[in-house]
Protein backbone atom coordinates (compact mmCIF):
# COMPACT_ATOMS: atom_id res chain seq x y z
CA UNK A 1 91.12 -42.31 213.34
CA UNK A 2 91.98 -38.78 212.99
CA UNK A 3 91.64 -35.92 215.79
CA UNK A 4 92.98 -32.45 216.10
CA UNK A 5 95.65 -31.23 218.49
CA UNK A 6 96.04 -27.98 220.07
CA UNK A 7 99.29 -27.17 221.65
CA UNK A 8 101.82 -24.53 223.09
CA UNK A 9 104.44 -23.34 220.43
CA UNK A 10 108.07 -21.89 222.33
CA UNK A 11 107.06 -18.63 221.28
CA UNK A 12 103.65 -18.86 223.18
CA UNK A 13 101.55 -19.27 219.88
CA UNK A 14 99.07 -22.03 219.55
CA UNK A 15 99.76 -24.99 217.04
CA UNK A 16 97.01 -27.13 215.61
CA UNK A 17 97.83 -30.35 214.08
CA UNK A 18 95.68 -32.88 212.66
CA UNK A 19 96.87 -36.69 213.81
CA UNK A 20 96.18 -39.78 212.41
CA UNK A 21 96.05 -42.83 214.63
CA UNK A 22 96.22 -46.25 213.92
CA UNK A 23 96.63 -49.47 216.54
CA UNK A 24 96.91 -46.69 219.88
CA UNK A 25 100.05 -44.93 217.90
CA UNK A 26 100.15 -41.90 216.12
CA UNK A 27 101.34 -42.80 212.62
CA UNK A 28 100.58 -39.32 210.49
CA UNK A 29 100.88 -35.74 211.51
CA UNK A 30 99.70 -32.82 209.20
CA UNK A 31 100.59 -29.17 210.82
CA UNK A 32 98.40 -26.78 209.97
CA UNK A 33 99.94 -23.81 211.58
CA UNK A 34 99.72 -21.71 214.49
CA UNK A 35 97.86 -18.79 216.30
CA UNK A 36 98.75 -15.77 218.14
CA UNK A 37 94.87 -15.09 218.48
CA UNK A 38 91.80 -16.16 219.40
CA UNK A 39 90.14 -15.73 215.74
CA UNK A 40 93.14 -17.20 214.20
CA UNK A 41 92.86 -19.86 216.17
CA UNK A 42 89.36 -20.27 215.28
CA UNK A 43 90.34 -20.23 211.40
CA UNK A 44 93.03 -22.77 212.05
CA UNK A 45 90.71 -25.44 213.69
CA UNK A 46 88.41 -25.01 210.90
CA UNK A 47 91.07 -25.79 208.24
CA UNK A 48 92.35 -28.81 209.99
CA UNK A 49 88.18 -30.09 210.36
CA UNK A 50 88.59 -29.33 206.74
CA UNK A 51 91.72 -31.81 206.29
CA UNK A 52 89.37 -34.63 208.34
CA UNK A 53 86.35 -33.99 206.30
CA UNK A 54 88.46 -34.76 203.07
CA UNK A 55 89.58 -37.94 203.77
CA UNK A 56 85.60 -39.24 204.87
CA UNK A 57 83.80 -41.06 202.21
CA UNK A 58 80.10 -40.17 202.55
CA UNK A 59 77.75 -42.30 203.81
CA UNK A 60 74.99 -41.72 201.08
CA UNK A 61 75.91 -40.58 197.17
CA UNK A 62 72.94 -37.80 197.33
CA UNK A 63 73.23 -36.94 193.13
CA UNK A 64 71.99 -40.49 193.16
CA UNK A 65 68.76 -39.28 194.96
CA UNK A 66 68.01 -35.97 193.39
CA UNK A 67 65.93 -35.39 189.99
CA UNK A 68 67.78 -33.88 187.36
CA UNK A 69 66.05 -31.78 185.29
C-alpha cells in the first residue's frame, strides 16, 4: 500500500514523500521534494500521485476493447 506524506522541513518548507507500506511498517520511501508555496506544493502532490499511479496495473487492458481501424 502506498500513500503520500506531507511534512515540515527545518527550514519551514513542506516535504512530500510517497511511502510504501507493507505488514503495518513502512518499508520504501521515495522523496519527491519540497515546497515553499502553495502551488508548488500543489505540483509536488501531483508528481508523487504520479509515482502511485505507475506502479498500478490496470484493471481492464482497454486496446483490447477498441476497434482498430
Amino acid at each position: 500500500m502506498a500513500f503520500i506524506r506531507k511534512f515540515k522541513t527545518a527550514s519551514g518548507a513542506t516535504g512530500v514523500q510517497v511511502c510504501y507500506k507493507e505488514q503495518g511498517r513502512v518499508v520504501k520511501t521515495v522523496h519527491v521534494g519540497s515546497a515553499n508555496s502553495e502551488a508548488g506544493l500543489n505540483k509536488l502532490l501531483k508528481k508523487a500521485q504520479q509515482v502511485i499511479d505507475a506502479d498500478k496495473n490496470p484493471l481492464f487492458n482497454i486496446d483490447k476493447f477498441t476497434k482498430k481501424s
